[in-house]
PDB file of N, CA and C in Angstrom:
ATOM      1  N   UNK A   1       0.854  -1.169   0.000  1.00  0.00           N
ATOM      2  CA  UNK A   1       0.000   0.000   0.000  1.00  0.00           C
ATOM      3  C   UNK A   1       0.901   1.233   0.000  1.00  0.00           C
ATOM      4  N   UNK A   2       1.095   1.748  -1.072  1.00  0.00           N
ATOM      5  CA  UNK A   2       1.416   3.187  -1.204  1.00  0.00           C
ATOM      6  C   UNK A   2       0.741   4.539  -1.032  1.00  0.00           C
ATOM      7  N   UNK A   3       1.131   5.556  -0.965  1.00  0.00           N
ATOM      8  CA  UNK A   3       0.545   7.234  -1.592  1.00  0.00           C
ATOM      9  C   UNK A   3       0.884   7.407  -3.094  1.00  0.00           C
ATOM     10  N   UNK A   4      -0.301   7.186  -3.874  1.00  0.00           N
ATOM     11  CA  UNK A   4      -0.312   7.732  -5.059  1.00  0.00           C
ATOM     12  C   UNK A   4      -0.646   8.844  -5.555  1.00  0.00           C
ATOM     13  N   UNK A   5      -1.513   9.768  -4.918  1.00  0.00           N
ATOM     14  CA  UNK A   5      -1.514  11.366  -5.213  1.00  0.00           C
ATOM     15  C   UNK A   5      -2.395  11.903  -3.934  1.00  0.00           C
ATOM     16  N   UNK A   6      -1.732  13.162  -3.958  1.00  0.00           N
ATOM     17  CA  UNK A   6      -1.780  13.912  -2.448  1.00  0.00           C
ATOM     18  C   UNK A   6      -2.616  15.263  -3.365  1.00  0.00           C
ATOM     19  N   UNK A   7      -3.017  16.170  -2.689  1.00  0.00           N
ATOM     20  CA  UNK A   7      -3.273  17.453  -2.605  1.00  0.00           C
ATOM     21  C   UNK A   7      -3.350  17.950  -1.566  1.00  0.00           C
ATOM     22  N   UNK A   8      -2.899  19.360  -0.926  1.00  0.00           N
ATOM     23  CA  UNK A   8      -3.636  20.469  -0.211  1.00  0.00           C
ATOM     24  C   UNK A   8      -4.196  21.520  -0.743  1.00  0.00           C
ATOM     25  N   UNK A   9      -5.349  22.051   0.680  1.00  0.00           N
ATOM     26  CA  UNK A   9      -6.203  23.292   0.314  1.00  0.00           C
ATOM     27  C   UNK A   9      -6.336  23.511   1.267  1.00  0.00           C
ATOM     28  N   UNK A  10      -6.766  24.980   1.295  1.00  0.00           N
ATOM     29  CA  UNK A  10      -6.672  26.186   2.852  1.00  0.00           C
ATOM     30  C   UNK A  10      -8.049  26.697   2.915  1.00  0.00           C
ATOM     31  N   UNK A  11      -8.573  26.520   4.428  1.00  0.00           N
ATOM     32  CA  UNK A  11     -10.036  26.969   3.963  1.00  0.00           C
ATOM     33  C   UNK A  11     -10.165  28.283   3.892  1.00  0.00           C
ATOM     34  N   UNK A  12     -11.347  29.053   4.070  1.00  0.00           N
ATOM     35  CA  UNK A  12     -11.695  30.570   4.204  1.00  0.00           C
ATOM     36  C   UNK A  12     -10.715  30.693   5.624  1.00  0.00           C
ATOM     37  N   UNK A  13     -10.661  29.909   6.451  1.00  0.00           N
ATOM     38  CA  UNK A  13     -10.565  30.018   8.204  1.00  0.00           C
ATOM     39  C   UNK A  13      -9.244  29.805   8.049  1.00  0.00           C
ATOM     40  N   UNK A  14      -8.585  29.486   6.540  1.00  0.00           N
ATOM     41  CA  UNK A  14      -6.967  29.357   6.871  1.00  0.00           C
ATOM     42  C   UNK A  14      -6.494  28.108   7.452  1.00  0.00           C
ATOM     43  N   UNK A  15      -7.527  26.742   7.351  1.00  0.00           N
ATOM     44  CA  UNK A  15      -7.141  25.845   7.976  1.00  0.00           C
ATOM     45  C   UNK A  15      -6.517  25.102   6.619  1.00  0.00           C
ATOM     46  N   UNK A  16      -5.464  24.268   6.953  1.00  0.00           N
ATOM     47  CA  UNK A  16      -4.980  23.527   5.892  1.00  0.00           C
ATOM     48  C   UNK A  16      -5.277  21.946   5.516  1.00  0.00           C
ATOM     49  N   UNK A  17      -5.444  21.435   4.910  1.00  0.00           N
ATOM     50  CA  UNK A  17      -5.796  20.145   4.691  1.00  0.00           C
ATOM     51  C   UNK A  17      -5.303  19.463   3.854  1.00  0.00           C
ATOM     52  N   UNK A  18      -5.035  18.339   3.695  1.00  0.00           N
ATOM     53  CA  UNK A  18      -4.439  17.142   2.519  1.00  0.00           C
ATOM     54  C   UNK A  18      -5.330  16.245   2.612  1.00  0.00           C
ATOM     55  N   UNK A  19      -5.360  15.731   1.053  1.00  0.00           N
ATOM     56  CA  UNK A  19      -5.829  14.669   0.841  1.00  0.00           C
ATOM     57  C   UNK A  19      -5.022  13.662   0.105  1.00  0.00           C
ATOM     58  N   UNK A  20      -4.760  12.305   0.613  1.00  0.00           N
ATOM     59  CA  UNK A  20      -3.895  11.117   0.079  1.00  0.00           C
ATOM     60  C   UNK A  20      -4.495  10.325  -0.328  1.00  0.00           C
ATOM     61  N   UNK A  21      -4.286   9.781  -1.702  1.00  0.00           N
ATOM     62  CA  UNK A  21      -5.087   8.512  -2.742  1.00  0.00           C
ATOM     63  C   UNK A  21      -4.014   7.648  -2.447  1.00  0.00           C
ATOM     64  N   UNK A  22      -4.530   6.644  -1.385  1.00  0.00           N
ATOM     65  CA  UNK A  22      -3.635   5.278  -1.856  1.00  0.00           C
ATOM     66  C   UNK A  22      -3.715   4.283  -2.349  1.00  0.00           C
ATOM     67  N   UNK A  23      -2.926   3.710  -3.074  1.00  0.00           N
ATOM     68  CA  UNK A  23      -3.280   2.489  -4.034  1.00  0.00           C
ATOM     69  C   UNK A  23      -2.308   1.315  -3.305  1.00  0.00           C
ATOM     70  N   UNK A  24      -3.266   0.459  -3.686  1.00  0.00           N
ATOM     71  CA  UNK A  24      -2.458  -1.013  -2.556  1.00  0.00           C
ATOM     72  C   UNK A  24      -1.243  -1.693  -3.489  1.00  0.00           C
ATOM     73  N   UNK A  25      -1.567  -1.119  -5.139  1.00  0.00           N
ATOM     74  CA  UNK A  25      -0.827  -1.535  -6.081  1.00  0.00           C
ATOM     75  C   UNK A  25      -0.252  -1.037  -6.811  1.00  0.00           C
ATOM     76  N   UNK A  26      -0.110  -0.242  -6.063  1.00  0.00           N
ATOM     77  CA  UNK A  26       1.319   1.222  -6.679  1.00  0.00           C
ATOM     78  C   UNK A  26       2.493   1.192  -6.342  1.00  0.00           C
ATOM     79  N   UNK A  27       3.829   1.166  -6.945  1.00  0.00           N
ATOM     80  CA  UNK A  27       4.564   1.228  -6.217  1.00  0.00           C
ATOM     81  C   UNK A  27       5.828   2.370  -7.060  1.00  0.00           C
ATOM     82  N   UNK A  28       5.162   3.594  -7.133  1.00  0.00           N
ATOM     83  CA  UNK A  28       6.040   4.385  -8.107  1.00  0.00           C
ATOM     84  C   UNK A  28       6.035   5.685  -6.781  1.00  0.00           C
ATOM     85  N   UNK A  29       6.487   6.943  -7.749  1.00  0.00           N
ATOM     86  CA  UNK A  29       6.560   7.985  -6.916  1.00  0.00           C
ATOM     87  C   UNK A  29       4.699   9.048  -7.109  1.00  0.00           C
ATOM     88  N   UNK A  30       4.412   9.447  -5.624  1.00  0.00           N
ATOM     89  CA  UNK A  30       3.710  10.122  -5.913  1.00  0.00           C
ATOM     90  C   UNK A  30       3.242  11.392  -6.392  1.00  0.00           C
ATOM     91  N   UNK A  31       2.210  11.835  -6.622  1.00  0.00           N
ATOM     92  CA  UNK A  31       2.006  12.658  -8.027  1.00  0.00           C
ATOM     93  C   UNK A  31       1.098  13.443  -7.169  1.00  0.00           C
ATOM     94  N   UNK A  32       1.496  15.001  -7.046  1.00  0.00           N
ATOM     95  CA  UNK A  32       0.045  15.798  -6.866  1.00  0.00           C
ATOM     96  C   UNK A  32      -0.783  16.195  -7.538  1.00  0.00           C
ATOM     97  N   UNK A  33      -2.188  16.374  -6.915  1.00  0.00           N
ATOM     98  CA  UNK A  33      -3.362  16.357  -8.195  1.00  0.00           C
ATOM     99  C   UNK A  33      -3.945  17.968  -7.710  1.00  0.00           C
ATOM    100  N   UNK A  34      -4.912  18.490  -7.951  1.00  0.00           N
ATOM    101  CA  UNK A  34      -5.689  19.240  -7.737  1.00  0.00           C
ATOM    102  C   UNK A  34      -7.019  18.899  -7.781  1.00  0.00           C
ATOM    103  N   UNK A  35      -7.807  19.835  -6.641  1.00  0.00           N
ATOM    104  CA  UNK A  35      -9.150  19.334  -6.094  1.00  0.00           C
ATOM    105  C   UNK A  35      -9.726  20.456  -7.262  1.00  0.00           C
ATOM    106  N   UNK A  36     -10.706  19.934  -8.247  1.00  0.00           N
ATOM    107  CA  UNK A  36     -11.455  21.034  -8.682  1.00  0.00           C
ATOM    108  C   UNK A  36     -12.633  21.490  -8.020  1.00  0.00           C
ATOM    109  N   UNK A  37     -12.953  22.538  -8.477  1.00  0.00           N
ATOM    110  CA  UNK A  37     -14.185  23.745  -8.520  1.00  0.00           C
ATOM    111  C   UNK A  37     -15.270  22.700  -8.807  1.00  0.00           C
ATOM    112  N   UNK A  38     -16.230  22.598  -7.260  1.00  0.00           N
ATOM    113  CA  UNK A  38     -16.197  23.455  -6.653  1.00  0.00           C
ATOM    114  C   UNK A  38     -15.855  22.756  -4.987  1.00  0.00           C
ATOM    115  N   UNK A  39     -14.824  21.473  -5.619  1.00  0.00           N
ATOM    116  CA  UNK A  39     -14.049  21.304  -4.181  1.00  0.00           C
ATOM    117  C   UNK A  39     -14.900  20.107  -3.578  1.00  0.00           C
ATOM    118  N   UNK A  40     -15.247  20.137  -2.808  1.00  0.00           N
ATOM    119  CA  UNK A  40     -15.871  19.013  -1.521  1.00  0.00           C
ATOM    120  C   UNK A  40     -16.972  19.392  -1.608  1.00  0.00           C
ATOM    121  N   UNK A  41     -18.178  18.155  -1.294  1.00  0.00           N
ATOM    122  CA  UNK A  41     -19.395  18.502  -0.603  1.00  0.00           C
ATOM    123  C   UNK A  41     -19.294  17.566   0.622  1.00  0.00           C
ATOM    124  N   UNK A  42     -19.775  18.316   1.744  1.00  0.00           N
ATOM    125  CA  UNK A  42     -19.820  17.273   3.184  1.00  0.00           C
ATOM    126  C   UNK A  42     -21.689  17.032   3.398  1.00  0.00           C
ATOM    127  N   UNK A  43     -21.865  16.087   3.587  1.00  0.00           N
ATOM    128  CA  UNK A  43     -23.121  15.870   4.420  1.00  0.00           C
ATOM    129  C   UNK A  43     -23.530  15.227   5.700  1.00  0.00           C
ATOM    130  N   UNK A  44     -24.322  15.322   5.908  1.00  0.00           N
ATOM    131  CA  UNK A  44     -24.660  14.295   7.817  1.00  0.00           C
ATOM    132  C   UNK A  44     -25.722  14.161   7.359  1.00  0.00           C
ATOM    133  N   UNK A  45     -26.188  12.853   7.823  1.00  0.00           N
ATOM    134  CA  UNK A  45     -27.239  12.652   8.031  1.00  0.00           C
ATOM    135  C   UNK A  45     -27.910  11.844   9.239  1.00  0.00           C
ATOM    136  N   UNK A  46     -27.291  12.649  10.831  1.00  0.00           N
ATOM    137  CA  UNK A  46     -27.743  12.091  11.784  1.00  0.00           C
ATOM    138  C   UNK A  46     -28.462  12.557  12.374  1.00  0.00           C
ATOM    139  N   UNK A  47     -28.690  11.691  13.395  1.00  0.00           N
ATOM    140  CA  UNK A  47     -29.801  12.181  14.160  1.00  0.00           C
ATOM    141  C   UNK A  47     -29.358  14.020  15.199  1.00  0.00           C
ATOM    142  N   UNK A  48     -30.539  14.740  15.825  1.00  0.00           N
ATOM    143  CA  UNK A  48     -30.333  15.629  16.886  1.00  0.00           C
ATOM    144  C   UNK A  48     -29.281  15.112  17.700  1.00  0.00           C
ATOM    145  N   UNK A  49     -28.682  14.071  18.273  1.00  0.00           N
ATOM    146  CA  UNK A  49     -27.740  13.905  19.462  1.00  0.00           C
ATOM    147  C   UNK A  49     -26.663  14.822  19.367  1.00  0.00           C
ATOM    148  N   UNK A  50     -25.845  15.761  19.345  1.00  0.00           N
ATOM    149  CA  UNK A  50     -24.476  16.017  19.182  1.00  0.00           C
ATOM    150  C   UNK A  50     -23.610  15.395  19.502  1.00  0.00           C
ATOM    151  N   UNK A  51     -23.863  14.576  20.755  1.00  0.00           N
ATOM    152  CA  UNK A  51     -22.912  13.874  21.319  1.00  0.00           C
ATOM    153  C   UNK A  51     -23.053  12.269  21.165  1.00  0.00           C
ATOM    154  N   UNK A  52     -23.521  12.050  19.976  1.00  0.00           N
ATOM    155  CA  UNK A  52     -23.182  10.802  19.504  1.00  0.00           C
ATOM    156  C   UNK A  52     -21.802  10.672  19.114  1.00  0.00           C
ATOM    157  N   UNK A  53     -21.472   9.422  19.352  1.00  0.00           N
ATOM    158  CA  UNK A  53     -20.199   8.906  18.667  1.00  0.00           C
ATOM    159  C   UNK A  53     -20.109   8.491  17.791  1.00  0.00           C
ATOM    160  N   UNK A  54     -21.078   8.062  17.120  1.00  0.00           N
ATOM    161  CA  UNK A  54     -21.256   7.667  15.768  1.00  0.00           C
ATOM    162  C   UNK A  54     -21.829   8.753  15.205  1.00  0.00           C
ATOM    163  N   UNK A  55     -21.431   9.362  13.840  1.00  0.00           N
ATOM    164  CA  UNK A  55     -22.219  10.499  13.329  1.00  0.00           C
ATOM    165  C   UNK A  55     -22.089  10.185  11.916  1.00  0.00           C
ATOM    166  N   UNK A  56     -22.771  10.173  11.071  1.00  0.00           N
ATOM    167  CA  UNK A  56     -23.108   9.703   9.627  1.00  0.00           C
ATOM    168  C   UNK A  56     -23.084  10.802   8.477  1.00  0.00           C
ATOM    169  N   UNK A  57     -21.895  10.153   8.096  1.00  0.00           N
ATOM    170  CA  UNK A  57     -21.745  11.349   6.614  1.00  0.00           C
ATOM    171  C   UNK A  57     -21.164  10.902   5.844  1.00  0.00           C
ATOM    172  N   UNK A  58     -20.583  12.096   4.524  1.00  0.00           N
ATOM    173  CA  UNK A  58     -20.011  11.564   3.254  1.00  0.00           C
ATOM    174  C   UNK A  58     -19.071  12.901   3.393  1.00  0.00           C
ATOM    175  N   UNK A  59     -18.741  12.585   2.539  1.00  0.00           N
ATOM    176  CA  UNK A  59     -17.400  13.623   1.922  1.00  0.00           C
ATOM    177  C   UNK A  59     -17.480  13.074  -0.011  1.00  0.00           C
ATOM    178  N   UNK A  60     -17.501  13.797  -0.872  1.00  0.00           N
ATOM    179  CA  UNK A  60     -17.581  13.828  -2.402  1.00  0.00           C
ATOM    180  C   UNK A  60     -16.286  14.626  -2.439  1.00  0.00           C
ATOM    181  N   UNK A  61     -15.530  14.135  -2.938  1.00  0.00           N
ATOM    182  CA  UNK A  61     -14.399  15.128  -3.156  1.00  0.00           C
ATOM    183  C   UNK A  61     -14.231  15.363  -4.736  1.00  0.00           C
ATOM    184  N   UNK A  62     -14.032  16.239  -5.612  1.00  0.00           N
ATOM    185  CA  UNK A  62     -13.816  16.322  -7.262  1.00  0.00           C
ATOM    186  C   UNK A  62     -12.512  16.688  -7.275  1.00  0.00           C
ATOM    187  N   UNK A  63     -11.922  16.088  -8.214  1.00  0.00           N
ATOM    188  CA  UNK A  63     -10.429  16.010  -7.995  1.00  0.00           C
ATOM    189  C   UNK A  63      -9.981  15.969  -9.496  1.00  0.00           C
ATOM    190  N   UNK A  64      -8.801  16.506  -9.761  1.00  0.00           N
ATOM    191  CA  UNK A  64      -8.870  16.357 -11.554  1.00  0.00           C
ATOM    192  C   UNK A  64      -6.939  15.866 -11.321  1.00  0.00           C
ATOM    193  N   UNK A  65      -6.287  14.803 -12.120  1.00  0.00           N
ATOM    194  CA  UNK A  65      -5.366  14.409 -12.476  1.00  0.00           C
ATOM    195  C   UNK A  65      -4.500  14.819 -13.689  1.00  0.00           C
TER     196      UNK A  65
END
């Protein structure tokens, strides 16, 4: 299991983030990609608790190579 392509992005708040694609059957050098426009969508779909430990979502990321 390797890192086959990475990106970062900075939010409005200046926070920084990476994202790593790994492939179990890669074994070269990795390659950065870029997240396209218009980036991530996050969703939840849990219940009122806040303080559940389990909390239910997705992340869609668009990404171009």
């Amino acid at each position: 299991m390797a890192l086959r392509f990475y990106s970062e992005f900075s939010t409005e708040r200046g926070n920084t983030w990476r994202v790593n694609v790994i492939d179990t059957d890669f074994s070269g050098t990795a390659e950065e990609f870029s997240c396209a426009a218009p980036g991530f969508v996050l969703s939840y779909f849990g219940g009122k608790d806040v303080f559940s430990p389990l909390m239910p979502s997705t992340c869609t990321v668009h990404m171009m190579v």
